[in-house]
PDB file of N, CA and C in Angstrom:
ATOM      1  N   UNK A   1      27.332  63.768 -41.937  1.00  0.00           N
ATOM      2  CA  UNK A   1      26.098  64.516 -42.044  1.00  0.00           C
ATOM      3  C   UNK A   1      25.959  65.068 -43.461  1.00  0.00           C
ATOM      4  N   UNK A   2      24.741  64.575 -43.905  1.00  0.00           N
ATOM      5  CA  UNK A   2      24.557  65.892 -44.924  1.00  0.00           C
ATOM      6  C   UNK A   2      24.713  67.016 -45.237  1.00  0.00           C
ATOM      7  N   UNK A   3      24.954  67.729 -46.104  1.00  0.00           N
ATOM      8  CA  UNK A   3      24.865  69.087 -46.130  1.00  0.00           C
ATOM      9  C   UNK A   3      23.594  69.431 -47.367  1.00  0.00           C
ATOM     10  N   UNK A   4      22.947  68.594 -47.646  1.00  0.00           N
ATOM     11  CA  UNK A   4      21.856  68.993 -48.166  1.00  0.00           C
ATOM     12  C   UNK A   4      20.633  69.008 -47.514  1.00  0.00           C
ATOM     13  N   UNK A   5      20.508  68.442 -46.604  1.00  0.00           N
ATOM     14  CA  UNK A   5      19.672  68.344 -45.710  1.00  0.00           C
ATOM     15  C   UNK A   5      19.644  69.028 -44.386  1.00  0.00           C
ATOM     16  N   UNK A   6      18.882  69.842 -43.837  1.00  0.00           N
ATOM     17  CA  UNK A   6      18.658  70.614 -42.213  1.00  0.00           C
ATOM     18  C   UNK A   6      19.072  69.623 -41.393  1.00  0.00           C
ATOM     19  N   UNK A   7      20.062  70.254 -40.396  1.00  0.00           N
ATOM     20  CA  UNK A   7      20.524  69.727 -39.303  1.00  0.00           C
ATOM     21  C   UNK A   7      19.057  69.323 -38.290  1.00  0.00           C
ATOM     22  N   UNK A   8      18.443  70.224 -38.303  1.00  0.00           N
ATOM     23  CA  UNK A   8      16.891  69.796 -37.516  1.00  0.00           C
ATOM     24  C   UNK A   8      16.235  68.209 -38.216  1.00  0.00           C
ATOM     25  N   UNK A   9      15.996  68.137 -39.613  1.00  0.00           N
ATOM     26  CA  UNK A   9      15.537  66.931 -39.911  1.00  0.00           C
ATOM     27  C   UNK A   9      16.586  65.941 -40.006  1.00  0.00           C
ATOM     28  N   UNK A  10      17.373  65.654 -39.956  1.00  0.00           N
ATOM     29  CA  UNK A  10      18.837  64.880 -39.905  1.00  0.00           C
ATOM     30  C   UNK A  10      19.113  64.545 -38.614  1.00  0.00           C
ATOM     31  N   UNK A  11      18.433  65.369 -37.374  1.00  0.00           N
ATOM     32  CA  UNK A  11      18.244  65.103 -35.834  1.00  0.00           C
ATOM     33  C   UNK A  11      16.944  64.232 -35.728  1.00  0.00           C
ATOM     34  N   UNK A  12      16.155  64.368 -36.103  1.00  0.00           N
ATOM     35  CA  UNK A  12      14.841  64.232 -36.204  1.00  0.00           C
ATOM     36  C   UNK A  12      14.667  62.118 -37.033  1.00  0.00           C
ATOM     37  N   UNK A  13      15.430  62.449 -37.969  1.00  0.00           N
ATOM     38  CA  UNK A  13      15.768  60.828 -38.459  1.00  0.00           C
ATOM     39  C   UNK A  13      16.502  60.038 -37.630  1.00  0.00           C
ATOM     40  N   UNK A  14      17.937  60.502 -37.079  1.00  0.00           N
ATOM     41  CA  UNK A  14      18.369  59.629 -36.252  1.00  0.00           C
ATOM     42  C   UNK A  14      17.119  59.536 -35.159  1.00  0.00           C
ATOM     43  N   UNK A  15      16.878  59.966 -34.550  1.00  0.00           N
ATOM     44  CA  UNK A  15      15.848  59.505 -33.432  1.00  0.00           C
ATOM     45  C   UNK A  15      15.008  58.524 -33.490  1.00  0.00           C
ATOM     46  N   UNK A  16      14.145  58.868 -34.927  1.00  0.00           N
ATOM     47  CA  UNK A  16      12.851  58.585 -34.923  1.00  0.00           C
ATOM     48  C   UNK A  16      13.529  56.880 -34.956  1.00  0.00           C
ATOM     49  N   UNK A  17      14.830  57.036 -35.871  1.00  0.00           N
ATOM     50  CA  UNK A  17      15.439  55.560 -36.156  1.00  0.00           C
ATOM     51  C   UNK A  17      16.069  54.760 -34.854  1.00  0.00           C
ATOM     52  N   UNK A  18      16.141  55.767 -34.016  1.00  0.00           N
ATOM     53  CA  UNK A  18      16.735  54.910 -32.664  1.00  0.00           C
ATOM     54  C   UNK A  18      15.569  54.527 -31.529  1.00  0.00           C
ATOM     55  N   UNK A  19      14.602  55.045 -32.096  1.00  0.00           N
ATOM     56  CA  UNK A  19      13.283  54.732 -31.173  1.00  0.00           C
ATOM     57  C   UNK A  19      12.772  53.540 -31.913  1.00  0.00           C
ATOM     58  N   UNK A  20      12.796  53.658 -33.578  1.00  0.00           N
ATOM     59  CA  UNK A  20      12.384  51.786 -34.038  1.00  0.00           C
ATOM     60  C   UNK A  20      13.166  50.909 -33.452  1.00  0.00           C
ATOM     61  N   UNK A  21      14.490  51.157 -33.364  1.00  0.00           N
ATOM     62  CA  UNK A  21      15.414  50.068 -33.285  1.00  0.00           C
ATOM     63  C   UNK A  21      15.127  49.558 -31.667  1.00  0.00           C
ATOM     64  N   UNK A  22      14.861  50.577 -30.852  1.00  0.00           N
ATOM     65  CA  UNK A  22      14.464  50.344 -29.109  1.00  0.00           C
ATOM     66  C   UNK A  22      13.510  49.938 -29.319  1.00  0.00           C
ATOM     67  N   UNK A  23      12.403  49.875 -30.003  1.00  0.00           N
ATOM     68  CA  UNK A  23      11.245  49.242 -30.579  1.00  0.00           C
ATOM     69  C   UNK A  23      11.334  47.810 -30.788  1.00  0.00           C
ATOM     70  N   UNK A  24      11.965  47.704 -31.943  1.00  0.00           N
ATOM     71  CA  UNK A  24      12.142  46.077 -32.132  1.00  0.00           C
ATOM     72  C   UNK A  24      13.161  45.645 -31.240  1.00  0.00           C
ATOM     73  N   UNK A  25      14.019  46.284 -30.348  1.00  0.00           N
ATOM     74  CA  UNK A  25      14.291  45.046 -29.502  1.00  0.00           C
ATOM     75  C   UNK A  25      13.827  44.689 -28.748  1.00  0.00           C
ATOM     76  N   UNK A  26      12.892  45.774 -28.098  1.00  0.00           N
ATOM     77  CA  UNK A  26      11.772  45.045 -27.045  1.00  0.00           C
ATOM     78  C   UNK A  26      11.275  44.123 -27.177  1.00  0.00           C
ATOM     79  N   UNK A  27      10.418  44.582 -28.722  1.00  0.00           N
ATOM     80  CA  UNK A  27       9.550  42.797 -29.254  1.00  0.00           C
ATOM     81  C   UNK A  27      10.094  41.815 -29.011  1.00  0.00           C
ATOM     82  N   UNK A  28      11.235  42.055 -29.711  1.00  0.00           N
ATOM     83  CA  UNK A  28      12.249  40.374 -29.516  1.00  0.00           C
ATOM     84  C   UNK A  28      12.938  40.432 -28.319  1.00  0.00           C
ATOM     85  N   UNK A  29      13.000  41.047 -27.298  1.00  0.00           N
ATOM     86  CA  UNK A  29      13.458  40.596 -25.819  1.00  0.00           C
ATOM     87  C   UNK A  29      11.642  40.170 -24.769  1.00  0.00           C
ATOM     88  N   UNK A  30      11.028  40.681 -25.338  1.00  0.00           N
ATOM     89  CA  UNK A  30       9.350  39.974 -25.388  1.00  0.00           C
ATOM     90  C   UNK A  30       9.067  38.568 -25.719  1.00  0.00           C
ATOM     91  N   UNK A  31       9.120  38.588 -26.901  1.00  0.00           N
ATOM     92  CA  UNK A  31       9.273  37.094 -27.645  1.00  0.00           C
ATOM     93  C   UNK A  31      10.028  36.204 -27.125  1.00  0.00           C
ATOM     94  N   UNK A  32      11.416  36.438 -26.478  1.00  0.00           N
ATOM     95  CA  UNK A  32      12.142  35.593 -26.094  1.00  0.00           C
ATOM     96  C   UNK A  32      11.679  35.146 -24.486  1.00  0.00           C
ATOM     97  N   UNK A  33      11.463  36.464 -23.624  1.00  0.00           N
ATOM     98  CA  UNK A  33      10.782  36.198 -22.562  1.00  0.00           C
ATOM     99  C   UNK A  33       9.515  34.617 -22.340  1.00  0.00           C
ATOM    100  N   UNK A  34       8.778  35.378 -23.301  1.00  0.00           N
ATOM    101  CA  UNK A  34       7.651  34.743 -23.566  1.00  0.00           C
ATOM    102  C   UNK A  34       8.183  32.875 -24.312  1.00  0.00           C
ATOM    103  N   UNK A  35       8.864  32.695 -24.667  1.00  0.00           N
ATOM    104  CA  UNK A  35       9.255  31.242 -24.894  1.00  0.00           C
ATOM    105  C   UNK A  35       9.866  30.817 -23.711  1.00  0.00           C
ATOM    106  N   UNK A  36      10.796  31.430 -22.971  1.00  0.00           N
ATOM    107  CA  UNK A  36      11.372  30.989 -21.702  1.00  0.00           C
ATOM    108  C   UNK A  36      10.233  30.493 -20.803  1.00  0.00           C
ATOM    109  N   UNK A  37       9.060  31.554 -20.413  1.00  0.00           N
ATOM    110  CA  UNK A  37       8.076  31.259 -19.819  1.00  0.00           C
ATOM    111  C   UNK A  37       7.336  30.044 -19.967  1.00  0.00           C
ATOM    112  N   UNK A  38       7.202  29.691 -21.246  1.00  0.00           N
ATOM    113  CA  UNK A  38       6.292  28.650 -21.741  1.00  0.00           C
ATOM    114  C   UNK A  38       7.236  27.447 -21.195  1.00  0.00           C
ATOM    115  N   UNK A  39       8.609  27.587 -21.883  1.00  0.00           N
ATOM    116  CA  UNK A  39       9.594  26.398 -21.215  1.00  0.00           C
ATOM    117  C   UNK A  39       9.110  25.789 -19.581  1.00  0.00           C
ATOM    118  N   UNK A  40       8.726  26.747 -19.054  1.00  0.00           N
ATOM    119  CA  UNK A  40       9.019  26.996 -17.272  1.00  0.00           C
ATOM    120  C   UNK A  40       7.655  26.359 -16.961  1.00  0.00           C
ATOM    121  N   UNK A  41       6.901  27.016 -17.812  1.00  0.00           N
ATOM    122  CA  UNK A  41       5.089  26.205 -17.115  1.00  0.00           C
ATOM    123  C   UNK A  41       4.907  24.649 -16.811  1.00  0.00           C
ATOM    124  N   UNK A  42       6.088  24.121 -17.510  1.00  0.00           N
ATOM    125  CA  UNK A  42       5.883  22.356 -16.629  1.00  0.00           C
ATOM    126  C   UNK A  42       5.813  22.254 -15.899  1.00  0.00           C
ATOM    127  N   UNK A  43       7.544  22.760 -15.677  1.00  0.00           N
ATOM    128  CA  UNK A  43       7.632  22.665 -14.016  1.00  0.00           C
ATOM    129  C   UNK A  43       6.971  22.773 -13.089  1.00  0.00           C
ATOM    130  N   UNK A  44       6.398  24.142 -13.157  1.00  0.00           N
ATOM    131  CA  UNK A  44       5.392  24.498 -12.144  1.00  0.00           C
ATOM    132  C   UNK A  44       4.374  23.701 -11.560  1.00  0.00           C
ATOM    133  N   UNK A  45       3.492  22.948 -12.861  1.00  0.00           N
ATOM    134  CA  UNK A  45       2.355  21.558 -12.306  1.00  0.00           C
ATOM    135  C   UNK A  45       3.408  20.441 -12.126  1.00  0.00           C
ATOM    136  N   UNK A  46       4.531  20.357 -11.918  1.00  0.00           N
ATOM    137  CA  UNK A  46       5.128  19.568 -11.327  1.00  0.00           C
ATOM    138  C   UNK A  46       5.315  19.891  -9.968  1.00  0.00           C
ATOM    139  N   UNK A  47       5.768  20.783  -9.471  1.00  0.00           N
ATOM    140  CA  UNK A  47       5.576  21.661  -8.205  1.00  0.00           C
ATOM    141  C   UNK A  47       4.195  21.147  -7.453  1.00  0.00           C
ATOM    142  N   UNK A  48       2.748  21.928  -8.535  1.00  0.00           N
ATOM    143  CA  UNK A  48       1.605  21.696  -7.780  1.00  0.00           C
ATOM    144  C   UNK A  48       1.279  19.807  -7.861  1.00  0.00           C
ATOM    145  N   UNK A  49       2.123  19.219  -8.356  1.00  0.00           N
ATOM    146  CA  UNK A  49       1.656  17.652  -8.331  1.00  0.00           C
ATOM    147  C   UNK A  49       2.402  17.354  -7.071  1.00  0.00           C
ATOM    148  N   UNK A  50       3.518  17.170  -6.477  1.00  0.00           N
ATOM    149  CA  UNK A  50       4.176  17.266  -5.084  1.00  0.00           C
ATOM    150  C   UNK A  50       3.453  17.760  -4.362  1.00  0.00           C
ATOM    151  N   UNK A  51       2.542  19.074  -4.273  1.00  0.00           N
ATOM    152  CA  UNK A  51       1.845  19.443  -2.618  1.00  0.00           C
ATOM    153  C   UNK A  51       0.591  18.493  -2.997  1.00  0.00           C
ATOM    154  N   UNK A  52       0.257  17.959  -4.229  1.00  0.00           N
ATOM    155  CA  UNK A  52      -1.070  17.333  -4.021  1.00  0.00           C
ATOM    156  C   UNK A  52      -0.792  15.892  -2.967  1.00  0.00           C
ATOM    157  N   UNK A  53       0.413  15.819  -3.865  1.00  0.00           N
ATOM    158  CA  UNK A  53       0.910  14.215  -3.192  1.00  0.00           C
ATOM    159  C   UNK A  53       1.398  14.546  -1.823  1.00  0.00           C
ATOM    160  N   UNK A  54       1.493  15.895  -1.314  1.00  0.00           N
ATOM    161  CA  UNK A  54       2.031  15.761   0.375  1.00  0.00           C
ATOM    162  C   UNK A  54       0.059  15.701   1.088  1.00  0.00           C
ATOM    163  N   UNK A  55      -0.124  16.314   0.547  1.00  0.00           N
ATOM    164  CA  UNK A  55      -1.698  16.645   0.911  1.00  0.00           C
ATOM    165  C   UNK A  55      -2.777  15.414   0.991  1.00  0.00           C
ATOM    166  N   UNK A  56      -2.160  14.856  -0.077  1.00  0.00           N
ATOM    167  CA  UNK A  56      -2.677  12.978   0.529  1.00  0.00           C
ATOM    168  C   UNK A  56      -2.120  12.343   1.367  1.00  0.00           C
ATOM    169  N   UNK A  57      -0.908  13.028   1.848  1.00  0.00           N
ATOM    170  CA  UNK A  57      -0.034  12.025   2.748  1.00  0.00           C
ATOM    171  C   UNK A  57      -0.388  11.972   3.478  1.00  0.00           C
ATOM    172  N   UNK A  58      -0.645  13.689   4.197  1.00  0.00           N
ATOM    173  CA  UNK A  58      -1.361  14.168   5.213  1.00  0.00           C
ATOM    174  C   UNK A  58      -2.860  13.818   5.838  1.00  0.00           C
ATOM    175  N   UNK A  59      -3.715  13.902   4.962  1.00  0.00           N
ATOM    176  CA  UNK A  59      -5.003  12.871   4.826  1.00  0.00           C
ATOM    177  C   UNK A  59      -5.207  11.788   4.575  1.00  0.00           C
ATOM    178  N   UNK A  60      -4.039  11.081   4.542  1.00  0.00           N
ATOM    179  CA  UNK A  60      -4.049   9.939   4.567  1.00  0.00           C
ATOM    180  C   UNK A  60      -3.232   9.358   5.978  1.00  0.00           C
ATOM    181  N   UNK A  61      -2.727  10.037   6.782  1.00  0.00           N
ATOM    182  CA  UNK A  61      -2.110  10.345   7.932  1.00  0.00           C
ATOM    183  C   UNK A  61      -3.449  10.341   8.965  1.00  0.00           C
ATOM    184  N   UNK A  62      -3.830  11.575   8.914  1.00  0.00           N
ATOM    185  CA  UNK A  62      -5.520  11.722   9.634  1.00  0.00           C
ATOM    186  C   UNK A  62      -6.148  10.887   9.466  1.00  0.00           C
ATOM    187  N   UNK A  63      -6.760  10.087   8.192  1.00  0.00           N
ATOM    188  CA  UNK A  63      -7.581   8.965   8.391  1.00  0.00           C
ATOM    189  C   UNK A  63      -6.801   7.339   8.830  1.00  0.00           C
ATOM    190  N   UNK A  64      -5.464   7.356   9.093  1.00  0.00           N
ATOM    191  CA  UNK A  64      -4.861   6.333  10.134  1.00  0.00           C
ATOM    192  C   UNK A  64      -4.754   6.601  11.154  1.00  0.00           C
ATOM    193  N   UNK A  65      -5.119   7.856  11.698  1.00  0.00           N
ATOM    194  CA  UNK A  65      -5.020   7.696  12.960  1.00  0.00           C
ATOM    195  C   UNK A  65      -6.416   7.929  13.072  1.00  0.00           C
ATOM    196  N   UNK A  66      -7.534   8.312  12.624  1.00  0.00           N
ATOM    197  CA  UNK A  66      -8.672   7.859  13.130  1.00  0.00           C
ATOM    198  C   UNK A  66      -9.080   6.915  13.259  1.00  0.00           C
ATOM    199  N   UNK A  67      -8.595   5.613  12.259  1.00  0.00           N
ATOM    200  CA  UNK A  67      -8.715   3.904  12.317  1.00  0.00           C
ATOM    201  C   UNK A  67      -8.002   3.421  13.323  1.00  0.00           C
ATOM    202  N   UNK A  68      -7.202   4.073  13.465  1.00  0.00           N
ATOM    203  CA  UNK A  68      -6.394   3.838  14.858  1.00  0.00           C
ATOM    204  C   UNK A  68      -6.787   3.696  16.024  1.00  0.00           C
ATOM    205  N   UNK A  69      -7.832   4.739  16.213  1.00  0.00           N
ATOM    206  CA  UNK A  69      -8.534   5.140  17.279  1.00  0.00           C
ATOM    207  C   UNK A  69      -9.858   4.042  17.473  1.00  0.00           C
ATOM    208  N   UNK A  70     -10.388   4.138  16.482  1.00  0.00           N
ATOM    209  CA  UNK A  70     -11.309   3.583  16.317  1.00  0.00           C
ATOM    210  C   UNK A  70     -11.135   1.655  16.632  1.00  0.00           C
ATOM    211  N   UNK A  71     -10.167   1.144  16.199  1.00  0.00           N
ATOM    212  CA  UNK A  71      -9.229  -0.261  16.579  1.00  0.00           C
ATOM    213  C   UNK A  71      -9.544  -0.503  17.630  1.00  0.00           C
ATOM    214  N   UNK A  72      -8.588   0.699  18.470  1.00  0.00           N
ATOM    215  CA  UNK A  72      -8.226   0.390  19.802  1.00  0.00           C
ATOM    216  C   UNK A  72      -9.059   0.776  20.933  1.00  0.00           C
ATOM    217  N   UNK A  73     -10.555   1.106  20.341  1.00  0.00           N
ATOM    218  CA  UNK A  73     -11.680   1.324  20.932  1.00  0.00           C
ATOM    219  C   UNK A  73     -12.331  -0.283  20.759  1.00  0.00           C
ATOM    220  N   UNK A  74     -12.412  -0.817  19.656  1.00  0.00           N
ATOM    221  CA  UNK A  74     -13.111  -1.962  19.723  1.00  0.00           C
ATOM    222  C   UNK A  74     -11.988  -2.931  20.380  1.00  0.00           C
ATOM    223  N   UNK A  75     -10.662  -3.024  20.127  1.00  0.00           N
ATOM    224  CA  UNK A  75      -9.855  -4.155  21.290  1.00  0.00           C
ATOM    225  C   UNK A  75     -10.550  -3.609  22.449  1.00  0.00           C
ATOM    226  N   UNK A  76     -10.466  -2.871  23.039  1.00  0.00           N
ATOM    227  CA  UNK A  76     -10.909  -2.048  24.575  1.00  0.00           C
ATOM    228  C   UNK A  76     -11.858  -3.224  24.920  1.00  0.00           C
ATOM    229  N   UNK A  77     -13.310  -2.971  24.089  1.00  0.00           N
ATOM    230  CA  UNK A  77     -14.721  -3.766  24.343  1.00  0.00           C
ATOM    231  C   UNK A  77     -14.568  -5.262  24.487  1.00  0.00           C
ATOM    232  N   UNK A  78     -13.856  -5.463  23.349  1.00  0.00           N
ATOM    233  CA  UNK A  78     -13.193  -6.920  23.146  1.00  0.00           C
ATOM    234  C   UNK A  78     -12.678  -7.228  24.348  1.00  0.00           C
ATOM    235  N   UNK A  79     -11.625  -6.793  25.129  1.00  0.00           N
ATOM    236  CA  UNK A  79     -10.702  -7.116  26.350  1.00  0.00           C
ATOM    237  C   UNK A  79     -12.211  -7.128  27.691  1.00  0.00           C
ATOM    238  N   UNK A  80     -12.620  -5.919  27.413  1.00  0.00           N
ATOM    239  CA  UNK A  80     -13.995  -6.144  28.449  1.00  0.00           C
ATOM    240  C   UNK A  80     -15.033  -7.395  28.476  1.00  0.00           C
ATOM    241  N   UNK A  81     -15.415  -7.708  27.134  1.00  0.00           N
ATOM    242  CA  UNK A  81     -15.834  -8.794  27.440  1.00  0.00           C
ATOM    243  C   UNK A  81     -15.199 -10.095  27.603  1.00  0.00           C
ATOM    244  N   UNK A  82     -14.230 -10.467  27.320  1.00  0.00           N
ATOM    245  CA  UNK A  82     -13.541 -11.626  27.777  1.00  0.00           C
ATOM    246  C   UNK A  82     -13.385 -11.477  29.001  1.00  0.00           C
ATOM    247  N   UNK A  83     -13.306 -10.092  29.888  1.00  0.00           N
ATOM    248  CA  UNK A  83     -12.900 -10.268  30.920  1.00  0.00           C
ATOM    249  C   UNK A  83     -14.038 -10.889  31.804  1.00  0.00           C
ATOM    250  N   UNK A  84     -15.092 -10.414  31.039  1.00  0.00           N
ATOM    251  CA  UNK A  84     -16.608 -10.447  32.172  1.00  0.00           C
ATOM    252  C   UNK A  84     -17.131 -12.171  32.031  1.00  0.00           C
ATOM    253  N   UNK A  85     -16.913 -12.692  30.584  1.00  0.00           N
ATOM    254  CA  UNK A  85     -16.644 -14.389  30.910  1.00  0.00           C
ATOM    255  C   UNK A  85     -15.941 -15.058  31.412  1.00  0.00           C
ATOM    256  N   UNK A  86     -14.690 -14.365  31.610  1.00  0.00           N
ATOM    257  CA  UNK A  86     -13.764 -15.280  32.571  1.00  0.00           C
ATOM    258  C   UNK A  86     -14.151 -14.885  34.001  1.00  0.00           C
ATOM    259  N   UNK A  87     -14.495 -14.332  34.383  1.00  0.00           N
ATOM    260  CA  UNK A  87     -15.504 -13.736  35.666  1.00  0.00           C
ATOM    261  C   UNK A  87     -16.411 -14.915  35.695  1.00  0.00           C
ATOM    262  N   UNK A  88     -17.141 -15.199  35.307  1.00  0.00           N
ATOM    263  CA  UNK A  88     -18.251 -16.236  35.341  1.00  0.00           C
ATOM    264  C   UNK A  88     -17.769 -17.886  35.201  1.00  0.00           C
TER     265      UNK A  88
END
């Protein structure tokens, strides 16, 4: 410690100097945050590209089994009328 200087302003410097220094490490534990994040944002639309592709699976699921339906409605008619010519 000084002895030319007041113990009050000599309190007053360390502080003010330990509040810059908590200062700039925030920034740069900020900054670093903030690049990690950016790293990470691929992934993520890689994530949302998988539910797109389950979400077609799925609708693409529903519209086979409506062709499905729809098939085995026209065999149905089909089987009916062969049956009604072999009748005759």
């Amino acid at each position: 410690m000084d002895d030319e200087k007041p113990v009050l302003e000599q309190m007053t410097d360390a502080l003010s100097s330990a509040a810059d220094a908590t200062k700039e490490a925030a920034k740069t534990a900020v900054k670093k945050v903030r690049k990690a994040a950016k790293k990470v944002m691929p992934k993520k639309k890689a994530k949302k590209a998988k539910k797109a592709k389950k979400a077609a699976k799925k609708s693409s699921a529903k519209k086979a089994a409506k062709t499905s339906g729809k098939k085995t409605a026209k065999k149905a008619a089909k089987k009916k009328k062969k049956a009604r010519k072999s009748k005759r």
